[in-house]
C-alpha atoms as a PDB file:
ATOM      1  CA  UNK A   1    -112.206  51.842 -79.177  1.00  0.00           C
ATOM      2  CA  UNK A   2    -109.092  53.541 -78.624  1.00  0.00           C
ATOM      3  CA  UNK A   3    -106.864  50.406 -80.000  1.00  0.00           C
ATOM      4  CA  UNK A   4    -108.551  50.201 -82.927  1.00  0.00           C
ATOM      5  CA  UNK A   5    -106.501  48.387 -85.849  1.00  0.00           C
ATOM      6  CA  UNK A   6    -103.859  47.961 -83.289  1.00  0.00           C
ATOM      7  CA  UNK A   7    -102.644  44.793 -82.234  1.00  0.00           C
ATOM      8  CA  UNK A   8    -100.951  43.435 -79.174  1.00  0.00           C
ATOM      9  CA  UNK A   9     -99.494  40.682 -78.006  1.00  0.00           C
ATOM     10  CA  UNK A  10     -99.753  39.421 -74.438  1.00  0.00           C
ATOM     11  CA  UNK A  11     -97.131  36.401 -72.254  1.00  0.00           C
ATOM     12  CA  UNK A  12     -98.473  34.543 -70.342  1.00  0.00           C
ATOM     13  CA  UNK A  13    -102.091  34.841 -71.008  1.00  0.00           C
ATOM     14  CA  UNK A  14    -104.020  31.581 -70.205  1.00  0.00           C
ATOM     15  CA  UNK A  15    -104.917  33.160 -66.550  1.00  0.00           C
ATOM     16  CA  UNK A  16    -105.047  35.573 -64.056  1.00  0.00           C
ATOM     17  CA  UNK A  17    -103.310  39.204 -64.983  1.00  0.00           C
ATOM     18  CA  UNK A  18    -102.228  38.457 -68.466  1.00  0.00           C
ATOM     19  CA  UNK A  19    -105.950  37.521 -68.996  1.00  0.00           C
ATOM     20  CA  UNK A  20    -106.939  40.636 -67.561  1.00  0.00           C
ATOM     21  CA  UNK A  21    -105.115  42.393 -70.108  1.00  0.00           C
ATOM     22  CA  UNK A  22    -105.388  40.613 -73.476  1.00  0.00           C
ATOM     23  CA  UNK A  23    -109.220  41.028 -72.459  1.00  0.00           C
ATOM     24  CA  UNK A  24    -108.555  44.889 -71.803  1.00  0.00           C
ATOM     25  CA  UNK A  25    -107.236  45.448 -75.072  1.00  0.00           C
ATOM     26  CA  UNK A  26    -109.787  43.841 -76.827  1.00  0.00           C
ATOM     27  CA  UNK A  27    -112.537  45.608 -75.155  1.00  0.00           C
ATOM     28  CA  UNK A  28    -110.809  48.729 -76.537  1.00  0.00           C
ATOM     29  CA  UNK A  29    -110.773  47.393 -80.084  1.00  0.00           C
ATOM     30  CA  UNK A  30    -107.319  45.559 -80.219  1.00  0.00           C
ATOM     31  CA  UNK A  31    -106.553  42.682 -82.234  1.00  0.00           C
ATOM     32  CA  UNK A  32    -104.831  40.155 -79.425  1.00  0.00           C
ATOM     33  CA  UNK A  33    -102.183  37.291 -79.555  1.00  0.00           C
ATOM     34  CA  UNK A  34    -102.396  35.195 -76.886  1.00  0.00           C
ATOM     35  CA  UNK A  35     -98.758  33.465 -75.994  1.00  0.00           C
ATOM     36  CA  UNK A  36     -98.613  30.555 -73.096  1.00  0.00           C
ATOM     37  CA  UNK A  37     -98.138  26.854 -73.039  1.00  0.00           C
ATOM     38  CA  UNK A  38    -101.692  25.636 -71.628  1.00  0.00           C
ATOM     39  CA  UNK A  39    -104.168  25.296 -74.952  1.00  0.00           C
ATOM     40  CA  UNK A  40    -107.231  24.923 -72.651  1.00  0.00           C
ATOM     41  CA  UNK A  41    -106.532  27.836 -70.338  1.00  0.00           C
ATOM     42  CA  UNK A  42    -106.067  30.318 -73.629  1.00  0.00           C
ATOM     43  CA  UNK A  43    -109.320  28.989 -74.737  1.00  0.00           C
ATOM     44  CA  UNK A  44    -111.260  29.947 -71.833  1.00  0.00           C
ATOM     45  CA  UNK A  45    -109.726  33.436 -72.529  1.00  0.00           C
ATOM     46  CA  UNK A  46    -110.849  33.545 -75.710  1.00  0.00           C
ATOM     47  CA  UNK A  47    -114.159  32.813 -74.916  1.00  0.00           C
ATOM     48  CA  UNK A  48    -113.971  35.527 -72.713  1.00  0.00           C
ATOM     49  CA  UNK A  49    -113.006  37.947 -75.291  1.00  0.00           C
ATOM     50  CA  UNK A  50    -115.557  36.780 -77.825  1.00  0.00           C
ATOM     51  CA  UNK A  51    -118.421  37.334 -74.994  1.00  0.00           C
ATOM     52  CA  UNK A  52    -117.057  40.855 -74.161  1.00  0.00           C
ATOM     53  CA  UNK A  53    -115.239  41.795 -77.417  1.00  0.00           C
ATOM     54  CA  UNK A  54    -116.775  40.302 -80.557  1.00  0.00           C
ATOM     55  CA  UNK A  55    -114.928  42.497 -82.660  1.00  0.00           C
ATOM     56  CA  UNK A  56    -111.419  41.254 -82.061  1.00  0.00           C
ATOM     57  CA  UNK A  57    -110.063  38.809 -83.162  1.00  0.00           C
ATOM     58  CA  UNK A  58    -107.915  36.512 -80.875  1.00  0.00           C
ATOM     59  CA  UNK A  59    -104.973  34.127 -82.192  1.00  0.00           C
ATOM     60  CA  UNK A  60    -103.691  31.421 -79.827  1.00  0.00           C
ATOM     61  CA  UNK A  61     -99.610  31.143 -80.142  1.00  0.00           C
ATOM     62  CA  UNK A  62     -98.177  27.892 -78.031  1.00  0.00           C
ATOM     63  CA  UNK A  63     -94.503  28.672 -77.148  1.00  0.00           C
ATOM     64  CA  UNK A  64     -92.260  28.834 -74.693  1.00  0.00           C
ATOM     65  CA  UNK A  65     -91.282  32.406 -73.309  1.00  0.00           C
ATOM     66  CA  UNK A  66     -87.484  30.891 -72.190  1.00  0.00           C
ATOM     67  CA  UNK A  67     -86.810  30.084 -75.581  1.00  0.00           C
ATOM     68  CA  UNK A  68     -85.419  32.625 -77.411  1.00  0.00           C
ATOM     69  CA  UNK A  69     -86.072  30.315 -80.736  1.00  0.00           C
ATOM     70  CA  UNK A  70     -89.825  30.252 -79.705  1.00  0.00           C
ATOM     71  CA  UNK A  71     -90.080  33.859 -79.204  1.00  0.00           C
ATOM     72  CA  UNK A  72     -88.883  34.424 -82.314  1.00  0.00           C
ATOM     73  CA  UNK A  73     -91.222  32.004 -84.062  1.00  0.00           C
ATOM     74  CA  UNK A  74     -94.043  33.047 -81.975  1.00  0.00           C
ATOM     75  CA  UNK A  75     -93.360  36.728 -82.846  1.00  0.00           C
ATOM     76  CA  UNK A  76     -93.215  36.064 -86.693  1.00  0.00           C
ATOM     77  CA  UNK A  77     -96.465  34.234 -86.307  1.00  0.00           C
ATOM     78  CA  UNK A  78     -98.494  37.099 -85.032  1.00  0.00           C
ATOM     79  CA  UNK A  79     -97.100  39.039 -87.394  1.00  0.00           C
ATOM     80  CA  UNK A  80     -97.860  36.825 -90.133  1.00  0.00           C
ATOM     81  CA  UNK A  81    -101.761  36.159 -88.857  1.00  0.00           C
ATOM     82  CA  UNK A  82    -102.218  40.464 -88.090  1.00  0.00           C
ATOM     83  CA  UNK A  83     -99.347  42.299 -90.408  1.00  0.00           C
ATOM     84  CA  UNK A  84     -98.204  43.843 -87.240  1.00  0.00           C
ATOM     85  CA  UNK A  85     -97.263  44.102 -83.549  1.00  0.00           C
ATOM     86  CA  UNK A  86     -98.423  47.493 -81.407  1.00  0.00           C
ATOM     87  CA  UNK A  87     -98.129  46.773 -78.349  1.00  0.00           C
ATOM     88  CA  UNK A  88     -96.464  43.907 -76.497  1.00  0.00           C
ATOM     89  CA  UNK A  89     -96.472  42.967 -72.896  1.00  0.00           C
ATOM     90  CA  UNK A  90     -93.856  40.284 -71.462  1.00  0.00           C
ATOM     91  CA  UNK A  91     -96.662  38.830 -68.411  1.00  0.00           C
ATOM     92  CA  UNK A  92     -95.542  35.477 -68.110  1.00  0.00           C
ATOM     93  CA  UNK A  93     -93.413  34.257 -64.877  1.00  0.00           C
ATOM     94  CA  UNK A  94     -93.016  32.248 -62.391  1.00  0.00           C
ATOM     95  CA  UNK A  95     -92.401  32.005 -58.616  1.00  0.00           C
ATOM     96  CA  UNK A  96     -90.922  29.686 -56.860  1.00  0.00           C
ATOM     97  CA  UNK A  97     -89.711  30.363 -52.838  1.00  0.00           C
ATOM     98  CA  UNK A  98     -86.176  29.250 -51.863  1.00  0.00           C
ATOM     99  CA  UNK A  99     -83.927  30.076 -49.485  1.00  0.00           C
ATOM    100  CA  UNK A 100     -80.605  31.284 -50.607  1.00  0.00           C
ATOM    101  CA  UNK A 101     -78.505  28.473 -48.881  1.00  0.00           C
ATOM    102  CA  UNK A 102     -81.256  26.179 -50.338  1.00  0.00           C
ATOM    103  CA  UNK A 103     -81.104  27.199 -53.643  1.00  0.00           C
ATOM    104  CA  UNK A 104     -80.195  24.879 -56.481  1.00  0.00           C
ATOM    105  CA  UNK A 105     -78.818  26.232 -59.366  1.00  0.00           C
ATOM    106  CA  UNK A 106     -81.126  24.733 -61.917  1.00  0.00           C
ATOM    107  CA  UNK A 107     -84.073  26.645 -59.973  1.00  0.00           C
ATOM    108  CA  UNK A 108     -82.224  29.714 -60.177  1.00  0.00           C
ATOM    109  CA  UNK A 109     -81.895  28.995 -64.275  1.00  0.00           C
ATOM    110  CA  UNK A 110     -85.474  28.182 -64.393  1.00  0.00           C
ATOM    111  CA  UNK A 111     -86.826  31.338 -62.592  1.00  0.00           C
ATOM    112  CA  UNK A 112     -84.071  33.966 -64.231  1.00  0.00           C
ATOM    113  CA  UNK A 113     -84.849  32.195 -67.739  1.00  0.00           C
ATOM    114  CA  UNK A 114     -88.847  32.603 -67.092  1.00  0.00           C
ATOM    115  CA  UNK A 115     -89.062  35.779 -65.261  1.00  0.00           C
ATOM    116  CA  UNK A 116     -86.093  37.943 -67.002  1.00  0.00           C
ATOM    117  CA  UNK A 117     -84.672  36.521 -69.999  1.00  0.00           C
ATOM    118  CA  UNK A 118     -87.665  35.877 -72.026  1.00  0.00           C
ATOM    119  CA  UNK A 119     -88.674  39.196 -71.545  1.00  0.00           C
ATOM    120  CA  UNK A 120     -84.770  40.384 -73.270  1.00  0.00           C
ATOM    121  CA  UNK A 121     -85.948  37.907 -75.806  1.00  0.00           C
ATOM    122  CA  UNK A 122     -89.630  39.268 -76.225  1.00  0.00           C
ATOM    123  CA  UNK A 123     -87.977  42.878 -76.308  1.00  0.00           C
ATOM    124  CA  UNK A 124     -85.609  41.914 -79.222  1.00  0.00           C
ATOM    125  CA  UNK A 125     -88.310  40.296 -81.538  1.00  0.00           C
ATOM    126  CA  UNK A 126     -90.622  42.642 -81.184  1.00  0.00           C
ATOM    127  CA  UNK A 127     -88.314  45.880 -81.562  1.00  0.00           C
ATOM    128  CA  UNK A 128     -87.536  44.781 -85.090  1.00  0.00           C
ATOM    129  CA  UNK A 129     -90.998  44.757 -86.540  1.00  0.00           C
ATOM    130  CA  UNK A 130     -91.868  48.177 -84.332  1.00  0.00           C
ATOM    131  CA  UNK A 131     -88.661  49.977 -85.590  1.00  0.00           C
ATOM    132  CA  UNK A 132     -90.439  49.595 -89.221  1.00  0.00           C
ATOM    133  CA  UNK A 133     -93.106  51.282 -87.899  1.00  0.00           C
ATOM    134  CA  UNK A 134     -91.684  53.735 -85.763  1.00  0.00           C
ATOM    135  CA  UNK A 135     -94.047  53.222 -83.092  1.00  0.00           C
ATOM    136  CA  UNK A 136     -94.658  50.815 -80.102  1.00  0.00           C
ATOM    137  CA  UNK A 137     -95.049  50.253 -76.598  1.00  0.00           C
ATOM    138  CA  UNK A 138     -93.379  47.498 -74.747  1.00  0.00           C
ATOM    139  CA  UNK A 139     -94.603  46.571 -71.103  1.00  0.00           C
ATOM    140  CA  UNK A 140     -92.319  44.409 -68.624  1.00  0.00           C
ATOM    141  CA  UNK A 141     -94.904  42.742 -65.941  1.00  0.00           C
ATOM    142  CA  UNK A 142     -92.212  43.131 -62.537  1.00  0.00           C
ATOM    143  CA  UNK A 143     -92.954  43.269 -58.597  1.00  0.00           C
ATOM    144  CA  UNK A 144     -92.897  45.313 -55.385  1.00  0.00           C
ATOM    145  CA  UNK A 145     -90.000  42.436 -54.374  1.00  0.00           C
ATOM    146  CA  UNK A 146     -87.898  43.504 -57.200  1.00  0.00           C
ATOM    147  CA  UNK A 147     -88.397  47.215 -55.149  1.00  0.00           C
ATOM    148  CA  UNK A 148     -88.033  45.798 -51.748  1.00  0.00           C
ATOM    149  CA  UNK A 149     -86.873  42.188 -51.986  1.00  0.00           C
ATOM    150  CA  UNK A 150     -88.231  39.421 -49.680  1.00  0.00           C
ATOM    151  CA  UNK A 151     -86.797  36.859 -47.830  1.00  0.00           C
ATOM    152  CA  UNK A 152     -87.065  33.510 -49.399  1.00  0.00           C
ATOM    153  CA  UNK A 153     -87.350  35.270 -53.098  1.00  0.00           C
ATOM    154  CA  UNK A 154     -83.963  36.293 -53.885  1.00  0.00           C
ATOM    155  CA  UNK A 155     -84.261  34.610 -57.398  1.00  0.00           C
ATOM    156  CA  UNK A 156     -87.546  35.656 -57.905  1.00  0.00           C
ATOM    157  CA  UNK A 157     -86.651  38.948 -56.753  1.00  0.00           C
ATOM    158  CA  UNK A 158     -83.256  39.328 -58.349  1.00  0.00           C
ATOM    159  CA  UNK A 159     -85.132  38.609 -61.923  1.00  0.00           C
ATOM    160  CA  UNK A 160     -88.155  41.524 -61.190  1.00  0.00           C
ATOM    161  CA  UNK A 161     -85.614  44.013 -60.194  1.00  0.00           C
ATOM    162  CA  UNK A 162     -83.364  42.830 -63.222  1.00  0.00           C
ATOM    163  CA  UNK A 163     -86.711  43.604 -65.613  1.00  0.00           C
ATOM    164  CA  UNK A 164     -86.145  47.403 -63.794  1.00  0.00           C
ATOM    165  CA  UNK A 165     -82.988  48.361 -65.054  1.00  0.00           C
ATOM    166  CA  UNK A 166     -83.781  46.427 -68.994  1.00  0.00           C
ATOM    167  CA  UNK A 167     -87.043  49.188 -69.212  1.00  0.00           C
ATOM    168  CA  UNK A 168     -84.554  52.071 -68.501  1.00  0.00           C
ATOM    169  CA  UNK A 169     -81.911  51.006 -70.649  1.00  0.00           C
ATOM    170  CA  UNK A 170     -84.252  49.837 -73.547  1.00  0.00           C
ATOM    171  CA  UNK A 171     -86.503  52.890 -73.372  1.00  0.00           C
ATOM    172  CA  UNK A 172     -82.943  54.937 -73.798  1.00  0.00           C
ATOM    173  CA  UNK A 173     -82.057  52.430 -76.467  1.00  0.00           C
ATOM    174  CA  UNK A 174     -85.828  52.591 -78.761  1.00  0.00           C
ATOM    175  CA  UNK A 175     -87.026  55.641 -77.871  1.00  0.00           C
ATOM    176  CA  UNK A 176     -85.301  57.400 -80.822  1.00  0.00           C
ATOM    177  CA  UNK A 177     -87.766  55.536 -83.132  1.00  0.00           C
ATOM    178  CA  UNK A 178     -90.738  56.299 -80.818  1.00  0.00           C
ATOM    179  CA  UNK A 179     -90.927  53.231 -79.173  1.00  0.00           C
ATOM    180  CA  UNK A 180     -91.961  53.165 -75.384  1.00  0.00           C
ATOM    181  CA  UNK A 181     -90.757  51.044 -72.982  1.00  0.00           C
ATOM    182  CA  UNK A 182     -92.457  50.534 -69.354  1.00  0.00           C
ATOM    183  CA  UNK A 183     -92.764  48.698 -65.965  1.00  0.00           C
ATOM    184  CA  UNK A 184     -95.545  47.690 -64.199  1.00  0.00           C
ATOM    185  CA  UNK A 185     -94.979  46.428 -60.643  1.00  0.00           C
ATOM    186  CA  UNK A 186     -98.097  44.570 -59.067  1.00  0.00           C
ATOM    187  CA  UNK A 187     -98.356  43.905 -55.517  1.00  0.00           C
ATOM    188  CA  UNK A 188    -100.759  41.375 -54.025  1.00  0.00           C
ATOM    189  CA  UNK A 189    -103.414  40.795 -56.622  1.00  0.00           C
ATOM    190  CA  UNK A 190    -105.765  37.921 -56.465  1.00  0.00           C
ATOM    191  CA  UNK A 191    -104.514  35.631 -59.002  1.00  0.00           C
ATOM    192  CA  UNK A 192    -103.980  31.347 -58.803  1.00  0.00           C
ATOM    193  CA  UNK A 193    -100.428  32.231 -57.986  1.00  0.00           C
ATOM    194  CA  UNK A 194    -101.214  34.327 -55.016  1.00  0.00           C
ATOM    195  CA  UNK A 195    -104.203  31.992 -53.992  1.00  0.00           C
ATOM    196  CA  UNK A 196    -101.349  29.598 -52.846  1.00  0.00           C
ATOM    197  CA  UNK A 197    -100.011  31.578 -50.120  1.00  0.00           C
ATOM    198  CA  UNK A 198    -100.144  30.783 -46.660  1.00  0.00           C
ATOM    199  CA  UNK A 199    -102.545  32.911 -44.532  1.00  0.00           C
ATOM    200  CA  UNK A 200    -100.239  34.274 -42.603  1.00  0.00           C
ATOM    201  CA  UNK A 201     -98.333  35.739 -45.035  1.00  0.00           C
ATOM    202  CA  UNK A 202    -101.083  37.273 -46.810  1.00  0.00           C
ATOM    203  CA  UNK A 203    -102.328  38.961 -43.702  1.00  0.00           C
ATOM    204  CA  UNK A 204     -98.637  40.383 -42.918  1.00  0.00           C
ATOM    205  CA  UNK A 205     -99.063  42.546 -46.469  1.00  0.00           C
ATOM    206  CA  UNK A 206    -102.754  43.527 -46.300  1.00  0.00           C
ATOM    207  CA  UNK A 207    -101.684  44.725 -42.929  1.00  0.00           C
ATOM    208  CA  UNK A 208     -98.869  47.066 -44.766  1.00  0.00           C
ATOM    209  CA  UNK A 209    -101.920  47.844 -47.685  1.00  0.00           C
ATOM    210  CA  UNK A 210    -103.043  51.340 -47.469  1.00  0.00           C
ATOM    211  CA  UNK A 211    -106.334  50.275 -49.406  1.00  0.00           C
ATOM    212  CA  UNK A 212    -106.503  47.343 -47.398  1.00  0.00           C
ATOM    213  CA  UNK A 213    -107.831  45.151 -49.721  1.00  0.00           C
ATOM    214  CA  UNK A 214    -105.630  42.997 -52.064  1.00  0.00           C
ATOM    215  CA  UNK A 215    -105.586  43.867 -55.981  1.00  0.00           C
ATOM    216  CA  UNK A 216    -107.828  42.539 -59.212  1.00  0.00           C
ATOM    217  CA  UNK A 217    -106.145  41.223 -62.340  1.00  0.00           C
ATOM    218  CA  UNK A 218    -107.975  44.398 -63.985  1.00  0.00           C
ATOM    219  CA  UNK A 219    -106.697  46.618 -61.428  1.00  0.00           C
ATOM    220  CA  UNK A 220    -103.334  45.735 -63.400  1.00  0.00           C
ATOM    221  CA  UNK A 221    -104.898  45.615 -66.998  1.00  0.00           C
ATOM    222  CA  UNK A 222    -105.663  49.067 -66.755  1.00  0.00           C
ATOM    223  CA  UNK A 223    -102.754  50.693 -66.089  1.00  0.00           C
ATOM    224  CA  UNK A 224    -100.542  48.474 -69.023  1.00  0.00           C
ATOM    225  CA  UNK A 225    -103.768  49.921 -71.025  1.00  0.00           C
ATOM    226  CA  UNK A 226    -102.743  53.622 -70.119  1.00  0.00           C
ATOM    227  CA  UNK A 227     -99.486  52.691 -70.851  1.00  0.00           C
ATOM    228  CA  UNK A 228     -99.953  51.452 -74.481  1.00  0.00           C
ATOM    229  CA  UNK A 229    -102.343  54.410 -74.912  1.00  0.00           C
ATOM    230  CA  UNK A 230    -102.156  57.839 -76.878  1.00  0.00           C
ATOM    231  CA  UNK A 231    -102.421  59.434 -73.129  1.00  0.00           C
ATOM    232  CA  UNK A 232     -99.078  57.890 -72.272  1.00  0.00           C
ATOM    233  CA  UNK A 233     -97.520  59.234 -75.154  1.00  0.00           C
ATOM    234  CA  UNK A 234     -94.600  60.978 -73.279  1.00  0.00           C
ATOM    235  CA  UNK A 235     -93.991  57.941 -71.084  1.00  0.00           C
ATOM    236  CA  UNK A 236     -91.212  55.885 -71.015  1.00  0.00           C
ATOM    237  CA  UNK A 237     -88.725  54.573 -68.820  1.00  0.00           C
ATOM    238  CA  UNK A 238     -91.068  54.643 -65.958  1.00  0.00           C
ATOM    239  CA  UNK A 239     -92.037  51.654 -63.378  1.00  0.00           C
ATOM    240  CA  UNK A 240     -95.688  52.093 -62.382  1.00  0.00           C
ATOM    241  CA  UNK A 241     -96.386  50.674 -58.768  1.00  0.00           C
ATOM    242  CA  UNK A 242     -99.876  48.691 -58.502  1.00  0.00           C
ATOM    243  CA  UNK A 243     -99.831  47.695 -54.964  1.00  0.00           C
ATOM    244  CA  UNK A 244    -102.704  49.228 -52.643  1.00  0.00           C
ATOM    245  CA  UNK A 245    -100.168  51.635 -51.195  1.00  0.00           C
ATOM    246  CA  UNK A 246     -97.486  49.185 -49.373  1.00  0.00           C
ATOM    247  CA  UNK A 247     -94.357  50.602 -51.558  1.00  0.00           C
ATOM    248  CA  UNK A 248     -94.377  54.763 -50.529  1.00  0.00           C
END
């Protein structure tokens, strides 16, 4: 129970690796707010945490990650249901392929507004209520394309590699009041976002997979767990690569 009387708060968590993790952190005796726009989906991970993690308790917050409003609100209400924030771990995004010549600006918006701003805007909310404490991890969810790029992700890209540069300069920023800041950069990990991809293109990376097997939501969950964890305690700044061994 190593989160005990801690509480986090999870993007994106109706599904796949944000699920993973708001589950993780209950297992381990964190109280968990659950942020996304799909009511059903969060209950189903609820459920899930009340079968493995009867203990916690689990608060449902509907909102919209590209709205900096929202993310406010939604922040204020998890504070207001759990008197605090511990840990907090920007998940959510989106990915959409387009080639660059085919690339409309309002998709651009969308994916830069999903994928990188409303993590700035998570990062700002939460850093007030942490600098109180003088304690708290933050976790950006990026990608091996924000390492490598790929073609027909540019945007998509562009936004992961953008989430790179905000954990340096925020960890430089926070970490006078012992607040960590951290990347986590999944590659191929069975999720419904990954399930849509064609066949070829998933063979082509678990070709390049040292492990040679794709990833598990909980292959991610535990390593933001280490992160938010007492053993991490002198870690900050960093981008941890999840990926099977294709980025070396």
């Amino acid at each position: 129970m190593m989160f005990a009387e801690k509480v986090a708060l999870v993007t994106g968590a109706s599904r796949g690796i944000g699920r993973a993790i708001a589950v993780d952190f209950a297992v381990h005796g964190a109280d968990v707010a659950l942020v996304g726009r799909d009511r059903a989906a969060l209950d189903e991970t609820v459920a899930e945490i009340t079968a493995l993690a009867p203990q916690a308790r689990a608060h449902i917050v509907l909102g919209d990650v590209a709205d900096a409003a929202a993310v406010e609100a939604f922040v204020a209400e998890t504070i207001a249901q759990f008197g605090r924030i511990d840990f907090a771990v920007a998940n959510a995004g989106q990915s959409v392929d387009a080639l660059l010549l085919r690339l409309k600006p309002e998709l651009l918006d969308q994916l830069l507004g999903v994928n990188l701003k409303s993590a700035f805007y998570l990062a700002g909310a939460v850093a007030k209520p942490m600098m109180k404490q003088r304690a708290g991890s933050i976790v950006f969810m990026s990608s091996i394309v924000g390492l490598t790029g790929n073609a027909g992700q540019a945007a998509y890209a562009a936004a992961k590699a953008g989430l790179l540069g905000l954990t340096k300069s925020l960890a430089k920023e926070l970490g006078s009041r012992n607040i960590r800041v951290n990347a986590v950069a999944p590659g191929l990990i069975e999720t419904a976002m990954t399930e849509k991809m064609p066949d070829a293109a998933r063979e082509y990376i678990l070709k390049q997979t040292a492990l040679g097997r794709a990833g598990r939501p909980q292959d991610v969950s535990g390593v933001v767990r280490f992160l938010c964890s007492d053993a991490a305690a002198y870690v900050t700044g960093q981008t941890i690569v999840v990926d099977g061994g294709v980025v070396m």
